[in-house]
N, C-alpha and C. Protein backbone atom coordinates (compact mmCIF):
# COMPACT_ATOMS: atom_id res chain seq x y z
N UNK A 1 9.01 59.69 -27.53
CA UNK A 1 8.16 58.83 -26.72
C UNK A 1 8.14 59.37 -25.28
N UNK A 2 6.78 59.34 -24.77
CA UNK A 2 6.85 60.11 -23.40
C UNK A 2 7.00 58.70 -22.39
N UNK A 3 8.02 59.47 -21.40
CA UNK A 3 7.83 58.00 -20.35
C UNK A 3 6.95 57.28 -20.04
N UNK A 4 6.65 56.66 -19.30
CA UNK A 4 5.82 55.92 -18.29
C UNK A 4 7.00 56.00 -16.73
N UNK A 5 5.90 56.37 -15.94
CA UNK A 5 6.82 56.21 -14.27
C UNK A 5 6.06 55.37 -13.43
N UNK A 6 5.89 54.38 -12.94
CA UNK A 6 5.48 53.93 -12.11
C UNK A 6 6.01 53.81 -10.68
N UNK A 7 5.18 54.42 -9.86
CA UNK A 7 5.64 54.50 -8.47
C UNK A 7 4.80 53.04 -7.48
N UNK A 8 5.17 51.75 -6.90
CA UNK A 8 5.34 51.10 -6.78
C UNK A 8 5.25 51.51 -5.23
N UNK A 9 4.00 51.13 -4.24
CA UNK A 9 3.80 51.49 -3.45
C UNK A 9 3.09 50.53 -2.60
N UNK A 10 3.95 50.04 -1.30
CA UNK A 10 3.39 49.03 -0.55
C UNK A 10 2.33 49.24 0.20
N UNK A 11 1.34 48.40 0.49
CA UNK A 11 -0.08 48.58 1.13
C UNK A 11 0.35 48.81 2.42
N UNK A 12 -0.15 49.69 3.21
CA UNK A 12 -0.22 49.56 4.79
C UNK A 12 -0.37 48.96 5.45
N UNK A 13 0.19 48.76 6.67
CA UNK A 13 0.03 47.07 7.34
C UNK A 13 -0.70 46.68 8.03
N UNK A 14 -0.68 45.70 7.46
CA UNK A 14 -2.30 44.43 8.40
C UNK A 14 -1.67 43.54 9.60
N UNK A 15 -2.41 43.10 10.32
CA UNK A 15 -2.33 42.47 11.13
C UNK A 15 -1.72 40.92 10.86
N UNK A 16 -1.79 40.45 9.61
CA UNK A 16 -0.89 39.46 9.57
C UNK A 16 0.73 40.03 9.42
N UNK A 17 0.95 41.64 9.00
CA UNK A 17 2.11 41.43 8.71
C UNK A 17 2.73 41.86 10.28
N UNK A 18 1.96 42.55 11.43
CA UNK A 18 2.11 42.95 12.56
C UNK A 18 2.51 41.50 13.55
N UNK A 19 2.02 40.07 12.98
CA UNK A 19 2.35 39.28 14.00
C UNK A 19 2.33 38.07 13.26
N UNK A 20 2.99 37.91 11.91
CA UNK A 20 3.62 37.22 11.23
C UNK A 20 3.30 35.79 10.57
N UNK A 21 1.61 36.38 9.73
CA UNK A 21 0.87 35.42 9.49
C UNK A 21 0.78 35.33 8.07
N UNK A 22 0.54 34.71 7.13
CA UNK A 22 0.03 34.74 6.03
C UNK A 22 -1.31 35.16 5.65
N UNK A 23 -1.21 36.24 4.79
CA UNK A 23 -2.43 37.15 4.91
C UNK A 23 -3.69 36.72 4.47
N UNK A 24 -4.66 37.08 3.61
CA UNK A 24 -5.96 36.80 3.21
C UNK A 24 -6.20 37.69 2.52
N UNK A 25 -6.88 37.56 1.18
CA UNK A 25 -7.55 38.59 0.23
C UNK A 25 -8.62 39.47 0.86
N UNK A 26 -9.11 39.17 1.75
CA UNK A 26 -9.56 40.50 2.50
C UNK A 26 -9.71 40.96 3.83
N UNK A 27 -8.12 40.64 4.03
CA UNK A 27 -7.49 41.22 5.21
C UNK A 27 -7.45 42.61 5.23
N UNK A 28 -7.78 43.42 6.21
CA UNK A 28 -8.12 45.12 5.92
C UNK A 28 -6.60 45.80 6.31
N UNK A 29 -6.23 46.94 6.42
CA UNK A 29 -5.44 47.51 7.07
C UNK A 29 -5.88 47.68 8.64
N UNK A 30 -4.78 48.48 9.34
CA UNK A 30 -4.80 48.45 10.39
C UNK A 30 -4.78 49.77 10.84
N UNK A 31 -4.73 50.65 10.06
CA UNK A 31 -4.65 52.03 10.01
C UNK A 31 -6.10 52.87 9.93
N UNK A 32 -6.61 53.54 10.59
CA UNK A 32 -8.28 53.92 10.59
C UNK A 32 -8.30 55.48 9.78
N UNK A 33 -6.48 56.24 9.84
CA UNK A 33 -6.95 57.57 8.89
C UNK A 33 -5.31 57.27 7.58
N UNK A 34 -6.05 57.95 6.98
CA UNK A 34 -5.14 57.70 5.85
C UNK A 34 -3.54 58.10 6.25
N UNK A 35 -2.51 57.52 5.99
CA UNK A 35 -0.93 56.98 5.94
C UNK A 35 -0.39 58.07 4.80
N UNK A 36 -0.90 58.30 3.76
CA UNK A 36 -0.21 58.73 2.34
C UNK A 36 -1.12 59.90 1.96
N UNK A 37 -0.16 60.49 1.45
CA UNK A 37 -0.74 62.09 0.95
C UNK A 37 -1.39 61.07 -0.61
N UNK A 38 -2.32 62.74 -1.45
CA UNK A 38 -3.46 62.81 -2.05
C UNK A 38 -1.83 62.20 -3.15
N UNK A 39 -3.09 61.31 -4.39
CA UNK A 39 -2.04 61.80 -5.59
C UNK A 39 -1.64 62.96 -6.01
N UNK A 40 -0.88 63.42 -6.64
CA UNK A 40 -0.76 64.57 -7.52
C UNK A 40 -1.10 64.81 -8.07
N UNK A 41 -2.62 65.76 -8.87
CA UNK A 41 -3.38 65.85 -10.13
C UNK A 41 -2.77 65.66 -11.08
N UNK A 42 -3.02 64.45 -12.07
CA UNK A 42 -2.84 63.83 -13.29
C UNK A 42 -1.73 63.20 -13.28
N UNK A 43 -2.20 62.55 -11.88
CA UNK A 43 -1.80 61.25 -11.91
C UNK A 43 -2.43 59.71 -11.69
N UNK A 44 -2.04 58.96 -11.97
CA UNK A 44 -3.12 57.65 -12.40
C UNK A 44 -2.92 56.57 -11.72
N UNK A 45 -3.65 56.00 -10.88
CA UNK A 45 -4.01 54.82 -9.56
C UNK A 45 -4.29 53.88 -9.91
N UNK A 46 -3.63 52.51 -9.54
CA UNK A 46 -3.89 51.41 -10.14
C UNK A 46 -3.48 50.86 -8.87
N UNK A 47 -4.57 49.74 -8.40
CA UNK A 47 -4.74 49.12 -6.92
C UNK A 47 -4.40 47.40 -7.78
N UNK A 48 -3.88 46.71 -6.84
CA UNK A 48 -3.83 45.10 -6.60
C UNK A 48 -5.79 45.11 -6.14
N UNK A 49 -6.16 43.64 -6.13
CA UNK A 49 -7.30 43.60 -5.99
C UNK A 49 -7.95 43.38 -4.66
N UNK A 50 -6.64 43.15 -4.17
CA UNK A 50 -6.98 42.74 -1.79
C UNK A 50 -7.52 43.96 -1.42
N UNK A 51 -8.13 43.77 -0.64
CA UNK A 51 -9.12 44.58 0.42
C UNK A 51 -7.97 45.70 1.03
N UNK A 52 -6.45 45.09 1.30
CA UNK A 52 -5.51 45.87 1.91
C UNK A 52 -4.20 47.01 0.94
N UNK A 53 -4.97 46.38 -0.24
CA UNK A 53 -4.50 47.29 -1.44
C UNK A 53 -5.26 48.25 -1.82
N UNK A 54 -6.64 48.16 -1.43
CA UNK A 54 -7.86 48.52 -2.28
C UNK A 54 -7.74 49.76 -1.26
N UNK A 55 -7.66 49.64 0.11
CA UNK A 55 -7.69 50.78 1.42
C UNK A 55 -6.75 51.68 1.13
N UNK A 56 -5.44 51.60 1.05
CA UNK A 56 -4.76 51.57 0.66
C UNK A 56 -4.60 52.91 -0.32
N UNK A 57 -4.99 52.21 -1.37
CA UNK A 57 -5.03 52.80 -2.83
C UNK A 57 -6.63 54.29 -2.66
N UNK A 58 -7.13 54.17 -1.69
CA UNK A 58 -8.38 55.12 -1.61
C UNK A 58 -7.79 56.07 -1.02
N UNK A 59 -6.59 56.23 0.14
CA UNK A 59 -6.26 57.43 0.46
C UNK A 59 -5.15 58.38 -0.62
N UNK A 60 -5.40 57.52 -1.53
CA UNK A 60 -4.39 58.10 -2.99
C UNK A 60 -5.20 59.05 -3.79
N UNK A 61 -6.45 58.38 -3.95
CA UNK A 61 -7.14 58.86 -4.93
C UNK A 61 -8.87 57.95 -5.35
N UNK A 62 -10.03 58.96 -5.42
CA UNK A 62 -10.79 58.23 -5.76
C UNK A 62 -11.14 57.06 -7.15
N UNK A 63 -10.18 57.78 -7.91
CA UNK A 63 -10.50 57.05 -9.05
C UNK A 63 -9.12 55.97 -9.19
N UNK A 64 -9.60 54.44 -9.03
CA UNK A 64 -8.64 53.57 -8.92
C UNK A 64 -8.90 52.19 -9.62
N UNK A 65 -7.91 51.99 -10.60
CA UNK A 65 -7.92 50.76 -12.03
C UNK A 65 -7.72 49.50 -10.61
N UNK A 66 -8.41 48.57 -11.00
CA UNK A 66 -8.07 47.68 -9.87
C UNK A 66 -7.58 46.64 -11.52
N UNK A 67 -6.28 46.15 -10.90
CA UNK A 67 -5.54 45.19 -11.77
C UNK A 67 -5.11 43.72 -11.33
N UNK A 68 -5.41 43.02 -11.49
CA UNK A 68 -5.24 41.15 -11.24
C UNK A 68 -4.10 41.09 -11.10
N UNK A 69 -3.13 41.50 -12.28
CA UNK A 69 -2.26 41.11 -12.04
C UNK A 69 -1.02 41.40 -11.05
N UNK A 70 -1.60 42.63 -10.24
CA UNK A 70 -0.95 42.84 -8.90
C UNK A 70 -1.21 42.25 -8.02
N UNK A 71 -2.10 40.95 -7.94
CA UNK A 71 -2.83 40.46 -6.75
C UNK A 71 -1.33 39.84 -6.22
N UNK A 72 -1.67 39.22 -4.99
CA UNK A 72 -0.78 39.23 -3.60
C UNK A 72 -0.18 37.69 -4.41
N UNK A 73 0.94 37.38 -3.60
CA UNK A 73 1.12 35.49 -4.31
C UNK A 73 0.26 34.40 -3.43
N UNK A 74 -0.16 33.61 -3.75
CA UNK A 74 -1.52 33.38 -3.54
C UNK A 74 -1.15 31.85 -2.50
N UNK A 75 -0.97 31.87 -1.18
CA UNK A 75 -0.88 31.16 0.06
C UNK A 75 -1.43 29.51 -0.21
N UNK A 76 -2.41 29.71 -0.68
CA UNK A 76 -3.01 27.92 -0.72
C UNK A 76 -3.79 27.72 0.70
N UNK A 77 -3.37 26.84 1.48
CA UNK A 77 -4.19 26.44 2.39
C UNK A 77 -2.97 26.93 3.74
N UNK A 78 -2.11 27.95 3.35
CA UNK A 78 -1.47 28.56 4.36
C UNK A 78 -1.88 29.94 4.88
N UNK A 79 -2.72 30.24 3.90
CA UNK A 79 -3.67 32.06 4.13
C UNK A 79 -4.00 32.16 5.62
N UNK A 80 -3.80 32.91 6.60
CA UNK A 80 -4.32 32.92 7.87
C UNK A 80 -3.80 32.35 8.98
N UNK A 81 -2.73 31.31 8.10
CA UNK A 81 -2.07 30.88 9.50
C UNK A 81 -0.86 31.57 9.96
N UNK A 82 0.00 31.46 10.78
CA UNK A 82 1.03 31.78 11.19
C UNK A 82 2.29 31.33 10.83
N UNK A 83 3.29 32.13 10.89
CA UNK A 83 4.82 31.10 10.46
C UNK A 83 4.92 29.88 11.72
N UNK A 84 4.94 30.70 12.49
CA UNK A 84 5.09 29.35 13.71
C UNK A 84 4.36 28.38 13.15
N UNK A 85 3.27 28.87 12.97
CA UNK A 85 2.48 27.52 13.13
C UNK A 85 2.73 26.23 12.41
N UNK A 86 3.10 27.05 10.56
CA UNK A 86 3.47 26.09 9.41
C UNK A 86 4.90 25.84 9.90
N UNK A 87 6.04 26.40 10.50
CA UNK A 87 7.16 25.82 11.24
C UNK A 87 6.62 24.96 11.88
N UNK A 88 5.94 24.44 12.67
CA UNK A 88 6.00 23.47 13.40
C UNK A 88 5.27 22.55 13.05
N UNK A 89 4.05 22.51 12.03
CA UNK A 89 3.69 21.50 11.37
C UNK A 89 3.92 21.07 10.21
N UNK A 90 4.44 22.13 9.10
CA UNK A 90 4.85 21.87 7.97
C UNK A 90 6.61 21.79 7.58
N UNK A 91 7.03 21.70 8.28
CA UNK A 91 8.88 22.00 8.85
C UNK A 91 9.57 21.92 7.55
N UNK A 92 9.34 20.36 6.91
CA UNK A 92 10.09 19.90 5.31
C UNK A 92 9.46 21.00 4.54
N UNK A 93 8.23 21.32 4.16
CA UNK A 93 7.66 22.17 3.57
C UNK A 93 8.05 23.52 3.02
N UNK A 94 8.05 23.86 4.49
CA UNK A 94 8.31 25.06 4.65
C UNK A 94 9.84 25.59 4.29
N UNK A 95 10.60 24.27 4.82
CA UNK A 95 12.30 24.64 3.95
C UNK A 95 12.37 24.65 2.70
N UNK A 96 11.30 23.87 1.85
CA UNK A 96 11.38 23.72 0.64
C UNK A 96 10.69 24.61 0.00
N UNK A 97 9.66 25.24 0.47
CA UNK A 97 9.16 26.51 0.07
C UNK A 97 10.13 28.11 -0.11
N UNK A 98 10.39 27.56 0.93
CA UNK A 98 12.12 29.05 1.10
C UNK A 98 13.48 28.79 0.31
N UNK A 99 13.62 27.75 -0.38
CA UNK A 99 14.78 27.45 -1.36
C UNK A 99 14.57 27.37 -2.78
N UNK A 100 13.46 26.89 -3.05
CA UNK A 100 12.64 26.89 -4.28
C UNK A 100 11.70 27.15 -4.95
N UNK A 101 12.13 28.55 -5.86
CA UNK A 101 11.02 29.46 -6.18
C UNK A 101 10.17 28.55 -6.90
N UNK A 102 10.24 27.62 -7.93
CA UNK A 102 8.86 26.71 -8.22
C UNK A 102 8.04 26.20 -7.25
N UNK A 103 8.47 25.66 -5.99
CA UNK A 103 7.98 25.12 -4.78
C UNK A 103 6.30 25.85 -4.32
N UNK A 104 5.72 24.57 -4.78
CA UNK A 104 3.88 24.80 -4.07
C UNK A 104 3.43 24.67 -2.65
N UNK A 105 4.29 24.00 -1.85
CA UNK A 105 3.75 23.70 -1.13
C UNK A 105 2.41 22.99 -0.02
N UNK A 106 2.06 25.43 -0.20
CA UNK A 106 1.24 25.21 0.38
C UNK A 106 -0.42 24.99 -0.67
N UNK A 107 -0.21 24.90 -1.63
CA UNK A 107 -0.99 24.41 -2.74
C UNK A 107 -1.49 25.90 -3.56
N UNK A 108 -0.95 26.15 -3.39
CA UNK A 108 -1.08 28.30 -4.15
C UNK A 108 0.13 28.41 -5.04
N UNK A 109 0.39 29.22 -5.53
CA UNK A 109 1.24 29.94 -6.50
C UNK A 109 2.68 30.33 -6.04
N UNK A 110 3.26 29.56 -6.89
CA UNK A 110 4.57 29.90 -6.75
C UNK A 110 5.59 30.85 -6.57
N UNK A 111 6.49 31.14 -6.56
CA UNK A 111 7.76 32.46 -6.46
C UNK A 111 7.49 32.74 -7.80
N UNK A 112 8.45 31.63 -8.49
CA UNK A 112 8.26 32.03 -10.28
C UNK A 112 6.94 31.85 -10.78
N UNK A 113 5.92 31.45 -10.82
CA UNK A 113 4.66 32.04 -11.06
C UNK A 113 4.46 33.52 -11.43
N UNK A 114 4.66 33.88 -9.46
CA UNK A 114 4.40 35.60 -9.23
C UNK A 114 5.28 36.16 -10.35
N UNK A 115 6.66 35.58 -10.42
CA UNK A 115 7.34 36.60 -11.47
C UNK A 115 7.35 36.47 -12.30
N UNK A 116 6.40 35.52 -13.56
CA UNK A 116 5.93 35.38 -14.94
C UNK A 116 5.15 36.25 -15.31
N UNK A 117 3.86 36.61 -14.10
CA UNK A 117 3.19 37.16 -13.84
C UNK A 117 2.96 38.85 -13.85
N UNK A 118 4.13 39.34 -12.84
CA UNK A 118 4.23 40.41 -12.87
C UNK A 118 5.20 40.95 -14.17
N UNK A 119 5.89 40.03 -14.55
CA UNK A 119 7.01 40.55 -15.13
C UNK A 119 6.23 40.53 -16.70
N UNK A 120 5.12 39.58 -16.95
CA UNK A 120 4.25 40.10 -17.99
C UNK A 120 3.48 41.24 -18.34
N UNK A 121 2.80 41.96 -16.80
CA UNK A 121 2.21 43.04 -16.79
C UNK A 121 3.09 44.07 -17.12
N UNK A 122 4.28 44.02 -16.66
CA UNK A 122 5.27 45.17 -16.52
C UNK A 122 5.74 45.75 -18.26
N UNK A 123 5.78 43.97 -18.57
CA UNK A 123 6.16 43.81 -20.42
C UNK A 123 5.53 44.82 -21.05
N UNK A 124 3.89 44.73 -20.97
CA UNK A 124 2.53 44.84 -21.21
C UNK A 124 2.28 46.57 -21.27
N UNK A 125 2.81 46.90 -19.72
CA UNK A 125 2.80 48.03 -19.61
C UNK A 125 3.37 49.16 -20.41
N UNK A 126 2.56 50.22 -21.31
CA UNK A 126 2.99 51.21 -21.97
C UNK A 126 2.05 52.38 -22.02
N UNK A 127 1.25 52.69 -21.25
CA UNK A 127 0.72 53.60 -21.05
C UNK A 127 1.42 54.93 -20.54
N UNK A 128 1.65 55.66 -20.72
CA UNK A 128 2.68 57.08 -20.46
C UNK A 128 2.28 57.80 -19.47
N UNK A 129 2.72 58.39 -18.76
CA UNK A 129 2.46 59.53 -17.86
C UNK A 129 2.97 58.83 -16.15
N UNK A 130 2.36 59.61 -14.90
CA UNK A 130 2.44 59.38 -13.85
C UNK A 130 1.25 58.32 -13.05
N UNK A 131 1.67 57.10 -12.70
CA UNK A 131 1.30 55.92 -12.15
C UNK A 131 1.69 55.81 -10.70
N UNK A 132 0.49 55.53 -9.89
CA UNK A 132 0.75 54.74 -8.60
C UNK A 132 0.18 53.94 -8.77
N UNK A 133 0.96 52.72 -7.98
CA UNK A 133 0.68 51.66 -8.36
C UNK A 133 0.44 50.79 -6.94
N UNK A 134 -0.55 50.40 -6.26
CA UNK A 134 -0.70 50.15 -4.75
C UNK A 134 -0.51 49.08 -5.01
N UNK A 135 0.21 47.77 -3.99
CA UNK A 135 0.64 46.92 -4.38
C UNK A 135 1.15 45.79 -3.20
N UNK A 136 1.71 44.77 -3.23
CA UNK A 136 2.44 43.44 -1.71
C UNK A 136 3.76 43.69 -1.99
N UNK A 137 4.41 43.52 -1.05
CA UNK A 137 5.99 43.19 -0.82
C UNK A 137 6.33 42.35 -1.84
N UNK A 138 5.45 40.87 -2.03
CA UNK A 138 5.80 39.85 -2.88
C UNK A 138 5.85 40.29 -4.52
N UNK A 139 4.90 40.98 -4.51
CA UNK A 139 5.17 41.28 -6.08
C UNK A 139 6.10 43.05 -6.29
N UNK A 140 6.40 43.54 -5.55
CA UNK A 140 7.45 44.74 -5.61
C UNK A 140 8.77 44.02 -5.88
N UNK A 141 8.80 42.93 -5.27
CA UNK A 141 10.33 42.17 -5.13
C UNK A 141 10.57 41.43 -6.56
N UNK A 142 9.30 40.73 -6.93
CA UNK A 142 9.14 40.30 -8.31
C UNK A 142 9.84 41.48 -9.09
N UNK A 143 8.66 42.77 -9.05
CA UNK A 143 8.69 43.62 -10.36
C UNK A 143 10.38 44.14 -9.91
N UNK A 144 11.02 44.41 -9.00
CA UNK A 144 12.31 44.60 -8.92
C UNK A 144 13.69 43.23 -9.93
N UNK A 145 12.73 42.55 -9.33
CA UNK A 145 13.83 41.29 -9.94
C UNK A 145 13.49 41.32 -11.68
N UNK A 146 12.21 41.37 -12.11
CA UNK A 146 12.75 41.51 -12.75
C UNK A 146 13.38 42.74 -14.04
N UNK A 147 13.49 44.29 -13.10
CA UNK A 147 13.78 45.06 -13.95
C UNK A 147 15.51 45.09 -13.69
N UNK A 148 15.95 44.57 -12.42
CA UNK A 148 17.65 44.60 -12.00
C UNK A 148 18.06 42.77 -13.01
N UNK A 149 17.05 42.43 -13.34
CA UNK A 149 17.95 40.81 -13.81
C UNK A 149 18.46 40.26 -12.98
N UNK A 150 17.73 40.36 -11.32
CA UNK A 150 18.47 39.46 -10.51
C UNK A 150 17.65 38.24 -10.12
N UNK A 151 17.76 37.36 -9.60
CA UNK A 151 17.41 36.16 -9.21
C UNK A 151 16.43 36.49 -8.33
N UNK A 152 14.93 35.50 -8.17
CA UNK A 152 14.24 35.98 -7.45
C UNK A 152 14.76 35.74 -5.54
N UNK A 153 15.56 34.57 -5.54
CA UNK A 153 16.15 34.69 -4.35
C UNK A 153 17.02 36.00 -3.88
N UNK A 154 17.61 36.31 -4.73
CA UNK A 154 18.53 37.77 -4.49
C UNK A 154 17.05 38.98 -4.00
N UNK A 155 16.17 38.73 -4.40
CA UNK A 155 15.28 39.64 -4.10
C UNK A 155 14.80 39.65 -3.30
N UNK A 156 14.49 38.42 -2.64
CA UNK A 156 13.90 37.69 -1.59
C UNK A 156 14.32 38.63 0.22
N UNK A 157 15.72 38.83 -0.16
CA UNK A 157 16.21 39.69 0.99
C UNK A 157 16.03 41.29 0.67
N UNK A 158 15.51 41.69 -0.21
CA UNK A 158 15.03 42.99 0.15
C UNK A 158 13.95 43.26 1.24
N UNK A 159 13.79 43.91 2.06
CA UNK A 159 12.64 44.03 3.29
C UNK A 159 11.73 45.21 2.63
N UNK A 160 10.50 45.20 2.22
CA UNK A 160 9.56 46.01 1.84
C UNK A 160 8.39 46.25 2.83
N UNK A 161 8.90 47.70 3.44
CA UNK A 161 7.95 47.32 4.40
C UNK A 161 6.38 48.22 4.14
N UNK A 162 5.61 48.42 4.74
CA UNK A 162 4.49 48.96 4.38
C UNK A 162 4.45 50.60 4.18
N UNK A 163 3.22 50.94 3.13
CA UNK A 163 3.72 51.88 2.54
C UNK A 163 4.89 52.47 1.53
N UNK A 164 5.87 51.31 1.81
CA UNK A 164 7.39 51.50 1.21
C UNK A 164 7.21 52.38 -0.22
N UNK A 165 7.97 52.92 -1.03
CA UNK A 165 8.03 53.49 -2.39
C UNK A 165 9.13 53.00 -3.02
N UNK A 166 8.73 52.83 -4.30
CA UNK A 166 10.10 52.55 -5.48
C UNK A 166 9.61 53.31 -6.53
N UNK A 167 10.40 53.50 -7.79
CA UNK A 167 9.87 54.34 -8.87
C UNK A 167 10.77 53.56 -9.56
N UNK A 168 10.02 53.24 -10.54
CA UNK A 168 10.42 52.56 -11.86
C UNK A 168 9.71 53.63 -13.21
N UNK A 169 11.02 53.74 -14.10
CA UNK A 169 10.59 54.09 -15.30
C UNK A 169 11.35 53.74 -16.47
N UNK A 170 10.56 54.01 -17.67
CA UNK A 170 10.35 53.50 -18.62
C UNK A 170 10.23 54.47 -20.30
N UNK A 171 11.68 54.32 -21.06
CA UNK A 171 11.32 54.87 -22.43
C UNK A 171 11.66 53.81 -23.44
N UNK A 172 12.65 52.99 -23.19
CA UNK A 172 13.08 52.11 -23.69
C UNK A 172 13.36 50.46 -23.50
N UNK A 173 13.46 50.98 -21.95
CA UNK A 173 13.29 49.83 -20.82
C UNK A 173 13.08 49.90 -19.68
N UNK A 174 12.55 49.15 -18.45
CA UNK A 174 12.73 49.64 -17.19
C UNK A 174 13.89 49.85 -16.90
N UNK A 175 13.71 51.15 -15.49
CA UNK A 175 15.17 51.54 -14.85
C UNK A 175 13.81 51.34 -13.76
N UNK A 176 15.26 51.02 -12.45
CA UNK A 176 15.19 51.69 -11.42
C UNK A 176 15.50 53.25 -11.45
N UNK A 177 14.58 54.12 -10.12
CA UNK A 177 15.22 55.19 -9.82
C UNK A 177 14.59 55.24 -8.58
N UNK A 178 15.90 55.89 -8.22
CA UNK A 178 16.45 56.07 -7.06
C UNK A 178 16.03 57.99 -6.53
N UNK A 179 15.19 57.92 -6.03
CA UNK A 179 14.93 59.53 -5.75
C UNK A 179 15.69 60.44 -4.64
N UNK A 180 15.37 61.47 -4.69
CA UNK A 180 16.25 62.09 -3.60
C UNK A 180 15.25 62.08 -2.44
N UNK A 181 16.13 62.08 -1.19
CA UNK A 181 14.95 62.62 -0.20
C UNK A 181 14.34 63.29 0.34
């Protein structure tokens, strides 16, 4: 059986993540020339469906699978605003949003949602060869949690920052790997 590798690659950063807002499905990057070298010929691009995945995912490669189920975890009626802001008007909320991955809040999709979610695609996933995979912090932390079996709070403190890389692969089960530098 030939592997599958998926390289797991955070979108470049937007302006909500520059001044600490909750983003929007078509929030752009902030970057005007491309961040990331070309793919590697025969290798295979698969974008989340945001505008800041989609940018993103074009300085990789022209030909790019846009997939749902990488989309971002989905804010509710918090998209666009600021942490301050939901700190200071949503206070109970907002603690209860940060302790409890079922927690709706802000009327959008949950922690465990995202990781039913991703962790179905990942199931799903068996296509072989070399994968980039453009993608949010929120669901890298998912697809981490769930290939380590850790709690999505344990994941919660990983910092993914833009552009970031992970490589996950796959003959029997997911692994992490850990590359050299």
């Amino acid at each position: 059986m030939k592997p599958v590798r998926l390289t797991l690659i955070c979108h470049a950063q937007t302006r909500s993540q520059q001044t600490g807002c909750f983003s929007h499905p078509e929030e752009p990057v902030l970057a005007q020339t491309p961040l990331l070298a070309s793919a590697p010929p025969g290798t295979h691009l698969i974008s989340a469906p945001e505008r800041r995945a989609r940018q993103t995912a074009a300085w990789l490669g022209a030909e790019v699978q846009l997939e749902p189920a990488l989309a971002d975890c989905h804010m509710g009626r918090w998209q666009g605003l600021s942490l301050k802001q939901v700190q200071r008007e949503e206070t109970d909320a907002l603690a209860w949003w940060g302790v409890d991955v079922q927690a709706t809040p802000h009327g959008g999709e949950s922690f465990a949602a995202l990781h039913r979610r991703v962790a179905a695609w990942l199931e799903s996933f068996a296509a072989p060869g070399d994968w980039l995979v453009v993608t949010h912090p929120l669901v890298i932390r998912a697809a981490l949690a769930e290939v380590l079996g850790a709690s999505l709070g344990t994941c919660q403190a990983i910092d993914v920052l833009p552009c970031a890389r992970i490589e996950l692969s796959r003959t029997e089960r997911w692994r992490l790997r850990l590359l050299p530098g």
